[in-house]
Structures are given as structure tokens and as C-alpha cells.
C-alpha atoms as a PDB file:
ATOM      1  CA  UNK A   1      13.905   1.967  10.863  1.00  0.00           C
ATOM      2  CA  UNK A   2      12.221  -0.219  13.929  1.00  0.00           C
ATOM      3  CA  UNK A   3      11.553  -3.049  11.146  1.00  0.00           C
ATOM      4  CA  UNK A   4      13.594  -5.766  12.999  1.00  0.00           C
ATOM      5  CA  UNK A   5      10.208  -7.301  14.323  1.00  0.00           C
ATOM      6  CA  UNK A   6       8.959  -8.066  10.937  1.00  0.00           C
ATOM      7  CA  UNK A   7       9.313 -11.161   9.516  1.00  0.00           C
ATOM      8  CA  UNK A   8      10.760 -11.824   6.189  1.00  0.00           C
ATOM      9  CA  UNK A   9       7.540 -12.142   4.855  1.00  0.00           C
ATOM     10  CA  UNK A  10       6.374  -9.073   6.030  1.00  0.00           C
ATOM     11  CA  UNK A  11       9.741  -7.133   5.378  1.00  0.00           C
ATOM     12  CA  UNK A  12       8.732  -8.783   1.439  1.00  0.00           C
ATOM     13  CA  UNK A  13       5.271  -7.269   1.177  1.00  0.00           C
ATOM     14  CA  UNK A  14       6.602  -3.922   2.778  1.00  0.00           C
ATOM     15  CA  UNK A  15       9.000  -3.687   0.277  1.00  0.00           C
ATOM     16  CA  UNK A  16       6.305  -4.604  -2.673  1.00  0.00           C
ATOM     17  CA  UNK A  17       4.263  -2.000  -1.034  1.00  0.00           C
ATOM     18  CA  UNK A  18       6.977   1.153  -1.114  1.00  0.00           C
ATOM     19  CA  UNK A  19       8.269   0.406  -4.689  1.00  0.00           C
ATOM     20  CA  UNK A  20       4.974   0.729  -5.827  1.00  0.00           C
ATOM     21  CA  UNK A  21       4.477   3.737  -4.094  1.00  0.00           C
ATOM     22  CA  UNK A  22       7.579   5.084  -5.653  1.00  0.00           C
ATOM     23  CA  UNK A  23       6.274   4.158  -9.391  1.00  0.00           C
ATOM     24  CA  UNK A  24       2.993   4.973  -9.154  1.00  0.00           C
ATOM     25  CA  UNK A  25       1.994   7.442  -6.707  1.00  0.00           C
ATOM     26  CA  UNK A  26       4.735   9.842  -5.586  1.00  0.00           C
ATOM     27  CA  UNK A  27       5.384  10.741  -9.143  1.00  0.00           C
ATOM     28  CA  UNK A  28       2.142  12.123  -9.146  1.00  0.00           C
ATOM     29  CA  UNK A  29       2.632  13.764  -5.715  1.00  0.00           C
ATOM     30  CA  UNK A  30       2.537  17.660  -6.935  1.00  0.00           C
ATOM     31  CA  UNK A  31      -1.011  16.455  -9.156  1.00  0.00           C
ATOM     32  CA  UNK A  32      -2.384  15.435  -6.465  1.00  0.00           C
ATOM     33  CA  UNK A  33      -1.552  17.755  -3.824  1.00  0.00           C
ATOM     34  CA  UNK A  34      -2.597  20.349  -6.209  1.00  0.00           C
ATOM     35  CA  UNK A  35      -6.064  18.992  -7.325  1.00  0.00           C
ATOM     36  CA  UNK A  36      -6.741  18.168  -3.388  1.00  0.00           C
ATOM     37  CA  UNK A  37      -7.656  14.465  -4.156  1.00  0.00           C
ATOM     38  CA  UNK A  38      -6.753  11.362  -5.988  1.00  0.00           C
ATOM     39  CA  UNK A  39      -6.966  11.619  -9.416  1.00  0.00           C
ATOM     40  CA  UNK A  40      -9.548   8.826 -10.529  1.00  0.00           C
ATOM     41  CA  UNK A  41      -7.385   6.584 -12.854  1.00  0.00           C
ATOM     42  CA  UNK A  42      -4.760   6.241  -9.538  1.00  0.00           C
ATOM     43  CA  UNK A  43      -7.486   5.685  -7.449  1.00  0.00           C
ATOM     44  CA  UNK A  44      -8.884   2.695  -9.271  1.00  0.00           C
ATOM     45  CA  UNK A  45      -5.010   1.276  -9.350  1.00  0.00           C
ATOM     46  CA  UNK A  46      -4.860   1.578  -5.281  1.00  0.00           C
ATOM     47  CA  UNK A  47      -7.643  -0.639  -5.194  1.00  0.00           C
ATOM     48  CA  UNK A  48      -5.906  -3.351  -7.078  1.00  0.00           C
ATOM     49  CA  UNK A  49      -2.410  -5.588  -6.982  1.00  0.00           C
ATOM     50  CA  UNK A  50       0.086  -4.582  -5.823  1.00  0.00           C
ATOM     51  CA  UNK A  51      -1.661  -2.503  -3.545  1.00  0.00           C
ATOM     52  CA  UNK A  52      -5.301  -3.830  -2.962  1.00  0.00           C
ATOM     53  CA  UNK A  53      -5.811  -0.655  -0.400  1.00  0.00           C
ATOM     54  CA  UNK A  54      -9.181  -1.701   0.866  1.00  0.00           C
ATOM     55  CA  UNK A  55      -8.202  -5.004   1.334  1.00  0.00           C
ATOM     56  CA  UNK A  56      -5.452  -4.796   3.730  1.00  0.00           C
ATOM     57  CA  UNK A  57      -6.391  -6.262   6.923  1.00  0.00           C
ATOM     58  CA  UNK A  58      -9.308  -8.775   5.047  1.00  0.00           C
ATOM     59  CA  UNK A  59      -8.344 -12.787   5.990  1.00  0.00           C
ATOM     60  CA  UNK A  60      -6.713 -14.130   2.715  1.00  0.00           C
ATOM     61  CA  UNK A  61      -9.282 -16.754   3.468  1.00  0.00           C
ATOM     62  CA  UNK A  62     -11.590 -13.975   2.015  1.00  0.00           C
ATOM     63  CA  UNK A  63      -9.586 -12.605  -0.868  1.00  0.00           C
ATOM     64  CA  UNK A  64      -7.600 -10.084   1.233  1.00  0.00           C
ATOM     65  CA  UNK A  65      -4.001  -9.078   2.164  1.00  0.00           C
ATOM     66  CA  UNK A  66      -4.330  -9.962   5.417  1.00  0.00           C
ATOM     67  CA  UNK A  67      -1.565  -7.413   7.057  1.00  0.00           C
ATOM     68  CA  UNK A  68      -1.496  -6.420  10.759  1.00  0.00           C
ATOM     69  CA  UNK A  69      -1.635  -3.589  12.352  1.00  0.00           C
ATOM     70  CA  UNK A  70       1.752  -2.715  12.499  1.00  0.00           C
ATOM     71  CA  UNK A  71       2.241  -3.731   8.771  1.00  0.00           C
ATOM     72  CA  UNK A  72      -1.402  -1.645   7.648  1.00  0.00           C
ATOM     73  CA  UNK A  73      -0.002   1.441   9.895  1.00  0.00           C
ATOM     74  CA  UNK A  74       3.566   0.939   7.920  1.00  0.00           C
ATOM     75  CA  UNK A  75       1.662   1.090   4.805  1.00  0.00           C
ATOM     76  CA  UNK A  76      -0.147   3.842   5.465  1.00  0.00           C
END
């Protein structure tokens, strides 16, 4: 993996990001693939810590994550 630009920082939140991932959503992988959309309780979770979706590339200065590109696109 081409993650030897990231700082340790980043390589942290990345990390934070794909364990939650692992708990939360791709256990629910075959529900949602079946129903063709988020189911609503997940959904309101994405919005929040850990994973504050919407909030990605928002200045912490204004309550966000504040992520780069790169990071936002390894997220996604």
C-alpha cells in the first residue's frame, strides 16, 4: 500500500477510520447490498465519531476532520 507519504498522524486516523469500517459497516455488507441503501440506524452512525462522513474535509477550526484529499479519497 502507497501509504509511505502519510504522516503518522494521518497513518493514525486511517487506521481509526478502517477498524471502524470493519465493526460497523462491513458486517452489514450483504444487508446493505441487498436492501440497495444504507440502512437508517448505520447511516445516522456515519455521520458521527469515529467517522463524521460529512465532515471530512471541514477546517477543525469549524468542527470538522479536516482530511486531504488523498486521506478523504483513502477513506472513501
Amino acid at each position: 500500500m502507497a501509504e509511505t507519504f502519510y504522516t503518522e498522524e494521518q497513518k493514525a486516523r486511517l487506521q481509526t477510520y478502517r477498524q471502524a469500517v470493519r465493526e460497523h459497516v462491513a458486517p452489514r455488507a450483504h444487508e446493505i447490498d441487498s436492501i440497495d441503501r444504507i440502512p437508517k440506524d448505520l447511516l445516522e452512525r456515519l455521520v458521527k465519531p469515529p467517522f463524521s462522513l460529512p465532515a471530512l474535509s471541514i477546517p477543525s477550526r469549524f468542527g470538522g476532520v479536516q482530511m486531504s484529499k488523498v486521506e478523504g479519497c483513502s477513506v472513501a
